[in-house]
PDB file of N, CA and C in Angstrom:
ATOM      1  N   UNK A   1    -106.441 154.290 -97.451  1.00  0.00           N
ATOM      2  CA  UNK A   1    -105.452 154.097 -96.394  1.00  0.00           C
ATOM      3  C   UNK A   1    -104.546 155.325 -96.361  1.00  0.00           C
ATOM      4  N   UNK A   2    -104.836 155.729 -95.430  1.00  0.00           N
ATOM      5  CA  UNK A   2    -103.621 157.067 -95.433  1.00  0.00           C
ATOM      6  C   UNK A   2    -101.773 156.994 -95.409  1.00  0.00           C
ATOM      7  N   UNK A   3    -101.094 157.372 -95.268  1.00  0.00           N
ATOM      8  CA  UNK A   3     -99.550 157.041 -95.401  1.00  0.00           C
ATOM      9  C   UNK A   3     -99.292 156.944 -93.641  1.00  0.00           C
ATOM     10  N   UNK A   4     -99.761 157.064 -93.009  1.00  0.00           N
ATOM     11  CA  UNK A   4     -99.501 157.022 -91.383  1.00  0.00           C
ATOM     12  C   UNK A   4    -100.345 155.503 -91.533  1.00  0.00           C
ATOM     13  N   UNK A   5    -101.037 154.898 -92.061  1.00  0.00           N
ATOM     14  CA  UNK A   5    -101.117 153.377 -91.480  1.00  0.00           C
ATOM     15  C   UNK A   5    -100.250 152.406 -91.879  1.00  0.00           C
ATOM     16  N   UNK A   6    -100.285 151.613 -90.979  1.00  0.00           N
ATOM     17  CA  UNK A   6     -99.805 150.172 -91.302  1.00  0.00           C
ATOM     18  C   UNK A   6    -100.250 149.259 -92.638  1.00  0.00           C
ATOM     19  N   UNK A   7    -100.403 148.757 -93.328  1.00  0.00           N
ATOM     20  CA  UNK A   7    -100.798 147.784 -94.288  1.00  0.00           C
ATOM     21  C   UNK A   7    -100.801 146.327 -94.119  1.00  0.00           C
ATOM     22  N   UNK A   8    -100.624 146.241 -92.556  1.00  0.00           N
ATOM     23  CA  UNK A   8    -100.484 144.759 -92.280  1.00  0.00           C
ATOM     24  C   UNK A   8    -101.476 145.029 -91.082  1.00  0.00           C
ATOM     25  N   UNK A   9    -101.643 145.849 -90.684  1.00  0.00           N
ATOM     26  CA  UNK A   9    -102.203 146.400 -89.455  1.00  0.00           C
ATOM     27  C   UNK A   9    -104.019 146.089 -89.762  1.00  0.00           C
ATOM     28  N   UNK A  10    -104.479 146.124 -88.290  1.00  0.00           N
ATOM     29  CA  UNK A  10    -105.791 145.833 -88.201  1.00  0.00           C
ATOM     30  C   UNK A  10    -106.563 146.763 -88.449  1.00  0.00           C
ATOM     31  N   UNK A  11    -106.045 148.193 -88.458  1.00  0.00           N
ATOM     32  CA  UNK A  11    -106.736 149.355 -88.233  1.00  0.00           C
ATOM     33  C   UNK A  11    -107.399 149.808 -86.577  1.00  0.00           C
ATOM     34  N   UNK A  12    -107.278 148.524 -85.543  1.00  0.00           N
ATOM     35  CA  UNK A  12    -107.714 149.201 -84.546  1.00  0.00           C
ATOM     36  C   UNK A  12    -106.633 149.610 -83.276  1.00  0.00           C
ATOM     37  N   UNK A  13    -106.557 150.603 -82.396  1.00  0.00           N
ATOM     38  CA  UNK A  13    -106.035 151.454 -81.910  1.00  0.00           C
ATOM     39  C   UNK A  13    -105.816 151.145 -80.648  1.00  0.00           C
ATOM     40  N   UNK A  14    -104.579 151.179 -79.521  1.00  0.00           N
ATOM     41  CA  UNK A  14    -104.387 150.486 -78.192  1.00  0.00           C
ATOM     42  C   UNK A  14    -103.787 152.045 -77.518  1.00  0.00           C
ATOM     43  N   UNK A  15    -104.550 152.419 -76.543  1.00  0.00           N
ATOM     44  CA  UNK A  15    -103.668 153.115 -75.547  1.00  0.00           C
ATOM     45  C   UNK A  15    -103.557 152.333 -74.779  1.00  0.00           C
ATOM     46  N   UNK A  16    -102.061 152.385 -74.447  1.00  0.00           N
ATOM     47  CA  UNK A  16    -101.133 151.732 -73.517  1.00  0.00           C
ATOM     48  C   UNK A  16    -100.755 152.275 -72.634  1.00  0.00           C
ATOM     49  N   UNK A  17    -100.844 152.146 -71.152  1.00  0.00           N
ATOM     50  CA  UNK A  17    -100.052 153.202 -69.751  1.00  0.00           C
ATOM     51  C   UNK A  17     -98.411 153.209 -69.920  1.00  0.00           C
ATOM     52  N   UNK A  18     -98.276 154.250 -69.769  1.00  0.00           N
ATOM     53  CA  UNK A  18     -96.470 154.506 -69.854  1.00  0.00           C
ATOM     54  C   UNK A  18     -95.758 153.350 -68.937  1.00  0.00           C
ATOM     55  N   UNK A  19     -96.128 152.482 -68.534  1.00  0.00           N
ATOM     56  CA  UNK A  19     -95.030 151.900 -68.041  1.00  0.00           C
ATOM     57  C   UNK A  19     -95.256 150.736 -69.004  1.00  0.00           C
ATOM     58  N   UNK A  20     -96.304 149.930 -69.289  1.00  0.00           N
ATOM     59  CA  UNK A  20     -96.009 149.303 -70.367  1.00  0.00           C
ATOM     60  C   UNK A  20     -96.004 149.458 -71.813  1.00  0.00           C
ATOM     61  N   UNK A  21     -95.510 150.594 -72.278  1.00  0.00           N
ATOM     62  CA  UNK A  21     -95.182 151.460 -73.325  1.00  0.00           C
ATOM     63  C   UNK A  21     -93.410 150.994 -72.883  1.00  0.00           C
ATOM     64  N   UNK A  22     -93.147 151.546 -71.810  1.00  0.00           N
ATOM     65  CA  UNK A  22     -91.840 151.759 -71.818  1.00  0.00           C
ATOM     66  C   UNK A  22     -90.679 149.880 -71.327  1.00  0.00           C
ATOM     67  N   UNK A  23     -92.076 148.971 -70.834  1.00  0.00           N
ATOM     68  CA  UNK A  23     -91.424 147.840 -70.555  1.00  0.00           C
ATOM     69  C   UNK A  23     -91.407 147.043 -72.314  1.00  0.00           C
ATOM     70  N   UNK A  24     -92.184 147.186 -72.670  1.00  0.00           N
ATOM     71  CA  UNK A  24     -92.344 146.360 -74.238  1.00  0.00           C
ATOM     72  C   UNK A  24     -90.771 147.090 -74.830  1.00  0.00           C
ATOM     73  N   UNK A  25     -90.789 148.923 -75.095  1.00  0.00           N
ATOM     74  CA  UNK A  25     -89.974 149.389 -75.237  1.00  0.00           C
ATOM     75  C   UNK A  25     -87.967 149.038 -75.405  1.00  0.00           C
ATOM     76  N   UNK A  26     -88.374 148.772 -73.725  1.00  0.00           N
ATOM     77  CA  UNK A  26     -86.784 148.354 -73.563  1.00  0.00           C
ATOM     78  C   UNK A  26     -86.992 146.620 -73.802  1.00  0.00           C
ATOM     79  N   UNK A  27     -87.614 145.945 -73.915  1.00  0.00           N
ATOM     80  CA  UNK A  27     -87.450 144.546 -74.540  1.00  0.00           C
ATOM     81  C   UNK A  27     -87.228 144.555 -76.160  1.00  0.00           C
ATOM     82  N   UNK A  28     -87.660 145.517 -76.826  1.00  0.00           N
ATOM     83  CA  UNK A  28     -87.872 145.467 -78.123  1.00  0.00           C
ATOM     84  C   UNK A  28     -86.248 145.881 -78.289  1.00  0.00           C
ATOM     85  N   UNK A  29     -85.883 147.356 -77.522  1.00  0.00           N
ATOM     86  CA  UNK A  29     -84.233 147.611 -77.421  1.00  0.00           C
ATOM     87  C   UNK A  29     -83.386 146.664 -77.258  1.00  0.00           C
ATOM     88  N   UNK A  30     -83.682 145.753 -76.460  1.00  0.00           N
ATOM     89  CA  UNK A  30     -82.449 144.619 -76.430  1.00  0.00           C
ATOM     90  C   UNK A  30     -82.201 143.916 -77.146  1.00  0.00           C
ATOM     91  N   UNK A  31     -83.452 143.404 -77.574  1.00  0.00           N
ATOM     92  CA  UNK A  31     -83.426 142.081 -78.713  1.00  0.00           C
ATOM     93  C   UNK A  31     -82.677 143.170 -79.929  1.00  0.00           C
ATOM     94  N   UNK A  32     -83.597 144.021 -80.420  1.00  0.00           N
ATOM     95  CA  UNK A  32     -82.389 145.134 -81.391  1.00  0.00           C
ATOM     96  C   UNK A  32     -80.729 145.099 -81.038  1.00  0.00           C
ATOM     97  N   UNK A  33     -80.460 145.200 -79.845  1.00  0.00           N
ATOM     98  CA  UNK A  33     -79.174 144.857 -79.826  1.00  0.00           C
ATOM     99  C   UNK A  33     -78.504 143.841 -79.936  1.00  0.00           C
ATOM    100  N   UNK A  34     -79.197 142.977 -79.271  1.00  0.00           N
ATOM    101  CA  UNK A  34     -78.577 141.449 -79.659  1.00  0.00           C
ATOM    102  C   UNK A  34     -78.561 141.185 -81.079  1.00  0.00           C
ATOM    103  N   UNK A  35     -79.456 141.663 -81.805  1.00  0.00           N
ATOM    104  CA  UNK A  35     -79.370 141.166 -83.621  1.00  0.00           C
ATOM    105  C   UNK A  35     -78.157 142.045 -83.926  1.00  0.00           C
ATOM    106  N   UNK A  36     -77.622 143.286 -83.956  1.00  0.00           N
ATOM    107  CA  UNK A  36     -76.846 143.984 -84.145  1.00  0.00           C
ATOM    108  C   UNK A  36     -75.175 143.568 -83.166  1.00  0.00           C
ATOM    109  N   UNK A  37     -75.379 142.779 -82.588  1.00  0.00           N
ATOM    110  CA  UNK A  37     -74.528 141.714 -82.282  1.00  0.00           C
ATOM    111  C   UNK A  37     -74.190 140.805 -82.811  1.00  0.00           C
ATOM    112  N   UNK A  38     -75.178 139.813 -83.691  1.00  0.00           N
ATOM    113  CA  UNK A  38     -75.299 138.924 -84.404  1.00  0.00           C
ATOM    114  C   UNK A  38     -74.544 139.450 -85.414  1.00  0.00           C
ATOM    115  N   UNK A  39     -74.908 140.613 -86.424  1.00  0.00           N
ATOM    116  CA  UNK A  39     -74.378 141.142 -87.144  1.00  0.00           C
ATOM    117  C   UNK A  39     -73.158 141.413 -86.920  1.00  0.00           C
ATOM    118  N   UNK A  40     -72.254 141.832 -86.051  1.00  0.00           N
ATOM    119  CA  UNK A  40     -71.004 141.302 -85.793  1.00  0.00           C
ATOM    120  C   UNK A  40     -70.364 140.683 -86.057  1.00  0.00           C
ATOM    121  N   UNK A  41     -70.979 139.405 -85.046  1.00  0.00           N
ATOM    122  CA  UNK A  41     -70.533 137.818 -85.208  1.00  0.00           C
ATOM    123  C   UNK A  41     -70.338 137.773 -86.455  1.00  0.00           C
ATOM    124  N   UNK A  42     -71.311 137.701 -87.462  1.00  0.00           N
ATOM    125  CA  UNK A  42     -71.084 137.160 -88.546  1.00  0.00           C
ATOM    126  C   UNK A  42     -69.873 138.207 -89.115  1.00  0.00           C
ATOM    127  N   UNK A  43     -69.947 139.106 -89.572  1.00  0.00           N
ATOM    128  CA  UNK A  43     -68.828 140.120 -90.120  1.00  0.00           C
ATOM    129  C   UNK A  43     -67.767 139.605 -89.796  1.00  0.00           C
ATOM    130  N   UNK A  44     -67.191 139.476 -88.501  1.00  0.00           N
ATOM    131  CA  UNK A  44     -65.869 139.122 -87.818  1.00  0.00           C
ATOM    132  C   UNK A  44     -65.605 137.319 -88.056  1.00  0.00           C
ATOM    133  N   UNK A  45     -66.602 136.703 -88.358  1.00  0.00           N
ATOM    134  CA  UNK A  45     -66.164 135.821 -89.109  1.00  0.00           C
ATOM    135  C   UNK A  45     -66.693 134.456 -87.683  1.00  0.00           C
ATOM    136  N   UNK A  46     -67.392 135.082 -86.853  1.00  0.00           N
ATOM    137  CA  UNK A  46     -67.647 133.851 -85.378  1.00  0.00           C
ATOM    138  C   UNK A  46     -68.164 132.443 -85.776  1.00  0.00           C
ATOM    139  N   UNK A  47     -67.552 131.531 -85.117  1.00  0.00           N
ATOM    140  CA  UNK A  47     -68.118 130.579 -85.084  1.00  0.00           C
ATOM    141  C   UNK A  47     -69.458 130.281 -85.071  1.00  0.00           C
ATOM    142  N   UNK A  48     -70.290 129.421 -86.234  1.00  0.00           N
ATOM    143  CA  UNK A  48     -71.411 128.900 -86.275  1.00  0.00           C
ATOM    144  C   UNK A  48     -72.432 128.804 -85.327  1.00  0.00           C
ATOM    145  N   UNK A  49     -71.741 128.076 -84.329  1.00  0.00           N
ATOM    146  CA  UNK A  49     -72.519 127.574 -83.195  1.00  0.00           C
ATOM    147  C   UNK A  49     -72.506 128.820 -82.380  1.00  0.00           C
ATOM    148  N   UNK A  50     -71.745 129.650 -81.882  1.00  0.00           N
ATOM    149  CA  UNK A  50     -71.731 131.014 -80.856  1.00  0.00           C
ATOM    150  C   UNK A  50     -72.741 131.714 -81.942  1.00  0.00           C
ATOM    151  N   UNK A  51     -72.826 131.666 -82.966  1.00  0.00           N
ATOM    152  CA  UNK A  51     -73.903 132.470 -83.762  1.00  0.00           C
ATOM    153  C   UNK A  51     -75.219 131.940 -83.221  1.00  0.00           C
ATOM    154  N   UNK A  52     -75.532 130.371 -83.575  1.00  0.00           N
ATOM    155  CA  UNK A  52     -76.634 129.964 -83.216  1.00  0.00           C
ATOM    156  C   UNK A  52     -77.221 129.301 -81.955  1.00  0.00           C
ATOM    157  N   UNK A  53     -75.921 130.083 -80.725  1.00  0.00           N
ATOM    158  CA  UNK A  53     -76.788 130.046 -79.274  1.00  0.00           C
ATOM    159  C   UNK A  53     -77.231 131.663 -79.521  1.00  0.00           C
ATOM    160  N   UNK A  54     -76.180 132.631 -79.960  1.00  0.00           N
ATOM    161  CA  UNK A  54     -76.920 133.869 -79.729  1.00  0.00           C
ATOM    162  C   UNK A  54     -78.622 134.296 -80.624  1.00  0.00           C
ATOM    163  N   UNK A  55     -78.781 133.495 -81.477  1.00  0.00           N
ATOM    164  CA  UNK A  55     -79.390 133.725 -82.021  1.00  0.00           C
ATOM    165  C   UNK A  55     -81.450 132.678 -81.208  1.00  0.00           C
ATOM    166  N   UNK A  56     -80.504 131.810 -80.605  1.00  0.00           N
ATOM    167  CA  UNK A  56     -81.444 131.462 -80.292  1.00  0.00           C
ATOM    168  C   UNK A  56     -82.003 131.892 -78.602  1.00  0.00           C
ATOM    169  N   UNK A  57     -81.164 133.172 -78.239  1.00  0.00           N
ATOM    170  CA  UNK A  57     -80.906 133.887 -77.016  1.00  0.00           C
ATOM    171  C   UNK A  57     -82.511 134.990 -77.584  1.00  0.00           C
ATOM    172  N   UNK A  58     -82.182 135.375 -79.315  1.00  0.00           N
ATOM    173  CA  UNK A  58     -82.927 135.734 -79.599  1.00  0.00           C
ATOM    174  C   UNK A  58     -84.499 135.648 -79.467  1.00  0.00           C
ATOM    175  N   UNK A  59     -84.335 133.915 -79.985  1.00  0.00           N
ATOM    176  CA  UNK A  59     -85.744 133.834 -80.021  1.00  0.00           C
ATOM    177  C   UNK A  59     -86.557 133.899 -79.142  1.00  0.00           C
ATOM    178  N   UNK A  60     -86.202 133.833 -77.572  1.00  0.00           N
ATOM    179  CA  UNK A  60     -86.702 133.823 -76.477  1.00  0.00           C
ATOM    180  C   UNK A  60     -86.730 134.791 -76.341  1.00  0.00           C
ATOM    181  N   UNK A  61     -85.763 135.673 -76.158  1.00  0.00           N
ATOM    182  CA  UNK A  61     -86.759 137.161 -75.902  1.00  0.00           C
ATOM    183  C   UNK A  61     -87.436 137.784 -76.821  1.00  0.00           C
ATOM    184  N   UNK A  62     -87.759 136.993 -77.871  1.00  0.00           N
ATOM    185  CA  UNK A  62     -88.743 137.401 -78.607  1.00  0.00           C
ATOM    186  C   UNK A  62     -90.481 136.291 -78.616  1.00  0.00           C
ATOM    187  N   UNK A  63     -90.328 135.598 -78.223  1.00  0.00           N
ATOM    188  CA  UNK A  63     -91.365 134.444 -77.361  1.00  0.00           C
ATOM    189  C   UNK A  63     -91.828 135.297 -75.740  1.00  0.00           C
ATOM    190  N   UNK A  64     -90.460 135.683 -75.285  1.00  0.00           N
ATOM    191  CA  UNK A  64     -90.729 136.295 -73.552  1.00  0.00           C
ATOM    192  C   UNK A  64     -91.808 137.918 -74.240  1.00  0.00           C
ATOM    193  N   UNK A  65     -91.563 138.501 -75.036  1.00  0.00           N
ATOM    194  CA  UNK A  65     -91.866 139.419 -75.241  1.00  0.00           C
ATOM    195  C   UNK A  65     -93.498 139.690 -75.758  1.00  0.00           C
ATOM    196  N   UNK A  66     -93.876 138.341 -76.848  1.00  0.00           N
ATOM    197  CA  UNK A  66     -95.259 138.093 -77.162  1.00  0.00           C
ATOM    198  C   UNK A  66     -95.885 137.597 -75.638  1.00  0.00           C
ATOM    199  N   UNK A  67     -95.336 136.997 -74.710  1.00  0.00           N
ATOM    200  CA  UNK A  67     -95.979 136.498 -73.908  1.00  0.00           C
ATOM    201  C   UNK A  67     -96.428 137.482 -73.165  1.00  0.00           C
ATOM    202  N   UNK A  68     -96.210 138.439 -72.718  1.00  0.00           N
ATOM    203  CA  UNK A  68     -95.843 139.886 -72.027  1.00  0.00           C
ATOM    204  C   UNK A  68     -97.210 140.653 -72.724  1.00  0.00           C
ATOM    205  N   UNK A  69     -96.962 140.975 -74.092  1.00  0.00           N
ATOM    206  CA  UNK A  69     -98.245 141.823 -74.658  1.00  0.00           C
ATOM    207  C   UNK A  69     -99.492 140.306 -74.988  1.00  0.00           C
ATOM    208  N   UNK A  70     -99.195 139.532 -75.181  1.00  0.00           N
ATOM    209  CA  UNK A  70    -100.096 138.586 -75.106  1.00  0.00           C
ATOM    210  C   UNK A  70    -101.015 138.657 -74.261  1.00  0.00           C
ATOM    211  N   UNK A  71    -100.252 138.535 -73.216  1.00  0.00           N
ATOM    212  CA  UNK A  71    -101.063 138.597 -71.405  1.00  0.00           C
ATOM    213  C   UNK A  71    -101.760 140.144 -71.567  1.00  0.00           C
ATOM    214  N   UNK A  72    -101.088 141.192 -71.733  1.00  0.00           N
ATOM    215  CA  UNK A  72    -101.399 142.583 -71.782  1.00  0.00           C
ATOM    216  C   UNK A  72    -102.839 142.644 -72.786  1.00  0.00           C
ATOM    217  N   UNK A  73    -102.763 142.360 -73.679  1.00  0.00           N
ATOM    218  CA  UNK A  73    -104.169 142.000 -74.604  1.00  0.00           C
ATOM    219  C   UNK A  73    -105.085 141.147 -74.387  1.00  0.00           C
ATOM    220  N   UNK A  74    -104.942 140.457 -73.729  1.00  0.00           N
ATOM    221  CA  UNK A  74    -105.986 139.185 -72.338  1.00  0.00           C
ATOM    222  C   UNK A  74    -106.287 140.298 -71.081  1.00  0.00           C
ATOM    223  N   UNK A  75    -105.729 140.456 -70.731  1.00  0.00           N
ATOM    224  CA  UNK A  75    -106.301 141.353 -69.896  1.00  0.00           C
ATOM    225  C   UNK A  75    -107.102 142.317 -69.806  1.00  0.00           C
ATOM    226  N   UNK A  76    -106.810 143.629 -71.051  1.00  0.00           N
ATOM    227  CA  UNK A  76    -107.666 144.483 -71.109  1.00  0.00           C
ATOM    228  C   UNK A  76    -108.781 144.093 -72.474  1.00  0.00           C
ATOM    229  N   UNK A  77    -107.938 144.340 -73.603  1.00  0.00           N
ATOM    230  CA  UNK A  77    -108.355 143.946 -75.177  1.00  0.00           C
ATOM    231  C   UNK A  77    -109.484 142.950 -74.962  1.00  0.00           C
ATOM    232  N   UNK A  78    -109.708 142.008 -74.848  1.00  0.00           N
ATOM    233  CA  UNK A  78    -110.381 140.796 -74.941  1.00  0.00           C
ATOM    234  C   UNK A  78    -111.380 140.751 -73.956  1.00  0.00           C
ATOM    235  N   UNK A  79    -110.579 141.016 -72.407  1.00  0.00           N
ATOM    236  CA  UNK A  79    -111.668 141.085 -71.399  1.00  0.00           C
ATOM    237  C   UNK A  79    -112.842 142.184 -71.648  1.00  0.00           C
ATOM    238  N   UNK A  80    -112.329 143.960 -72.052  1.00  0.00           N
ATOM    239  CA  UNK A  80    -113.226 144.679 -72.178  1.00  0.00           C
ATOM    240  C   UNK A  80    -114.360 144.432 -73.151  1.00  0.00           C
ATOM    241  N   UNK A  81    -113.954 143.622 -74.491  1.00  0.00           N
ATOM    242  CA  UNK A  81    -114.577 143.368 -75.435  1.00  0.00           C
ATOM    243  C   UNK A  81    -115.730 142.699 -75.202  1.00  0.00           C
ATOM    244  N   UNK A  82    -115.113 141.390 -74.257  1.00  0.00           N
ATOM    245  CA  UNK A  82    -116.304 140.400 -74.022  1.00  0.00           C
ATOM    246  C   UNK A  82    -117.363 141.132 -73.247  1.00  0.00           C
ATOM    247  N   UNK A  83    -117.049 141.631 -72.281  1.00  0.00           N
ATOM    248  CA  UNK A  83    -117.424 142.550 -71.611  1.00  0.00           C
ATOM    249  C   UNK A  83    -118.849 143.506 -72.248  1.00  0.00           C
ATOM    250  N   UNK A  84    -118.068 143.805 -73.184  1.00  0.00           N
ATOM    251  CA  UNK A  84    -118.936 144.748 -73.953  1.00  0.00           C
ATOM    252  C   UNK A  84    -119.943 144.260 -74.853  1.00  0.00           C
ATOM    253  N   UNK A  85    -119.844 142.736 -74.727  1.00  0.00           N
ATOM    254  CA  UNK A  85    -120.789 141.535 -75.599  1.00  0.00           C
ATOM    255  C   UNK A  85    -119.784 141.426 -77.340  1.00  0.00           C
ATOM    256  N   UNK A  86    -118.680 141.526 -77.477  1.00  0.00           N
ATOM    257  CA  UNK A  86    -118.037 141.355 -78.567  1.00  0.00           C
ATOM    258  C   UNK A  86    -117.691 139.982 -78.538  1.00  0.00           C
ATOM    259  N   UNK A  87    -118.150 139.142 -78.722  1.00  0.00           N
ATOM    260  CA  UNK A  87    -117.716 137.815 -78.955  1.00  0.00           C
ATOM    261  C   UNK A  87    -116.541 137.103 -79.710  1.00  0.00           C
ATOM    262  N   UNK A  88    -116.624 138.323 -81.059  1.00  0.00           N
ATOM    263  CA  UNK A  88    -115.875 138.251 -82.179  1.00  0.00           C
ATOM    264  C   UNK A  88    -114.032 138.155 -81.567  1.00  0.00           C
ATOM    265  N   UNK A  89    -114.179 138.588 -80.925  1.00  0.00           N
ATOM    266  CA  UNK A  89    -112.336 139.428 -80.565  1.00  0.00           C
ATOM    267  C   UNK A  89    -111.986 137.711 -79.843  1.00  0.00           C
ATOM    268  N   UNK A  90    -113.126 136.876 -79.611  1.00  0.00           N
ATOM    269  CA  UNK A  90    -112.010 135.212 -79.210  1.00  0.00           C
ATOM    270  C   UNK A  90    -111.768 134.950 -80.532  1.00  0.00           C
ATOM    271  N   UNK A  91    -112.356 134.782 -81.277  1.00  0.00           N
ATOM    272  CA  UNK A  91    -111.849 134.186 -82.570  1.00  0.00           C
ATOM    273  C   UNK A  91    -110.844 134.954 -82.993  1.00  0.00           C
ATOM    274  N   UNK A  92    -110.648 136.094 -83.025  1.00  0.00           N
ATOM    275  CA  UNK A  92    -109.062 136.987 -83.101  1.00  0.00           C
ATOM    276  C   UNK A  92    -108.225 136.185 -82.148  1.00  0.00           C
ATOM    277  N   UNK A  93    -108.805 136.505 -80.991  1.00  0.00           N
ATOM    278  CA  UNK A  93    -107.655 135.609 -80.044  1.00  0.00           C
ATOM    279  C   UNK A  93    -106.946 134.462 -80.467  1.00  0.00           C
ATOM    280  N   UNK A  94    -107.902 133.304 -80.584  1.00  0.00           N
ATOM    281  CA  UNK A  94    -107.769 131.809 -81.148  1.00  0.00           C
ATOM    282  C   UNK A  94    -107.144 132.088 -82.534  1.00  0.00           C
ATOM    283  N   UNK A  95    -106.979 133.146 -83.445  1.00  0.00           N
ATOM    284  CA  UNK A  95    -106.010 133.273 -84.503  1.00  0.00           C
ATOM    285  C   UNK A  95    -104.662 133.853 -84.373  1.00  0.00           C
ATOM    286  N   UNK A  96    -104.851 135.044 -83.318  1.00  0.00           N
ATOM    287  CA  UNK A  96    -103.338 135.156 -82.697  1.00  0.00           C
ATOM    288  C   UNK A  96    -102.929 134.100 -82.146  1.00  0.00           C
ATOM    289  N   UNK A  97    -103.154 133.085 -81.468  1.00  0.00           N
ATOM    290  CA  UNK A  97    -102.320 132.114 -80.893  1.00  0.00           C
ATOM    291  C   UNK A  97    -102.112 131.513 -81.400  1.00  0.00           C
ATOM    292  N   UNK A  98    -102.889 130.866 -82.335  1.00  0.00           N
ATOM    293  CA  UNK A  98    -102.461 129.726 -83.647  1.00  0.00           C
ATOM    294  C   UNK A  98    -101.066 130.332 -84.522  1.00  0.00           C
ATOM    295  N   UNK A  99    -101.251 131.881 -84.715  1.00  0.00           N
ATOM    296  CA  UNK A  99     -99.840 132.033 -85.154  1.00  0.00           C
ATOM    297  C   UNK A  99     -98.485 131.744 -84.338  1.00  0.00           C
ATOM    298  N   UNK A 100     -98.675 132.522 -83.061  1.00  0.00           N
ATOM    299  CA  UNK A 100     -98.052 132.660 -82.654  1.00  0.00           C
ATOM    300  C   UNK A 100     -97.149 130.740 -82.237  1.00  0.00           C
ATOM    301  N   UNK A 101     -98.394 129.675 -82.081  1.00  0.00           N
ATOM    302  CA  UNK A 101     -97.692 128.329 -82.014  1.00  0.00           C
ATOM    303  C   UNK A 101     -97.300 127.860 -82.813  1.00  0.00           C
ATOM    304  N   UNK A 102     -97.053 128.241 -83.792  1.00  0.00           N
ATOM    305  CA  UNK A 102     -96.308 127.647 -85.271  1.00  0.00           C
ATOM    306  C   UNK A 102     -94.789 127.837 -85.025  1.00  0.00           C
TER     307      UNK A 102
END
């Protein structure tokens, strides 16, 4: 494994078109901000509950965000595969979603 991979990573490789490079991008930026908000809250001492609507402001754009590359990997990932007679990449599928519904 070289020091440029992941260790959680699949090893396989996605070019992505710059606009959804740059829409995942600024979703990933916000939710970063909102946690660094959170971090605030808590420091300054906020109420419980204003913690745990913001936090659960979180989880949705982090649900809105899998749904987004979800769809994006149904579309090309999976379709080209089958496509290509790879059968294998539903059973990836059917294991990404099982995580992802937990």
């Amino acid at each position: 494994m070289s020091t440029n991979e992941c260790p959680h990573c699949s090893g396989k490789h996605k070019d992505r078109e710059a606009s959804e490079i740059k829409d995942l991008m600024n979703r990933l930026k916000r939710i970063e901000g909102q946690i660094r908000g959170v971090e605030g809250m808590l420091e300054s001492g906020a109420y419980c509950t204003d913690i745990l609507t913001q936090v659960s402001a979180i989880t949705s754009a982090l649900n809105s965000f899998n749904k987004v590359l979800l769809a994006n990997h149904i579309k090309t990932c999976v379709a080209d595969n089958i496509r290509q007679g790879n059968d294998e990449v539903i059973d990836e599928l059917v294991s990404v979603i099982q995580k992802l519904s937990k």
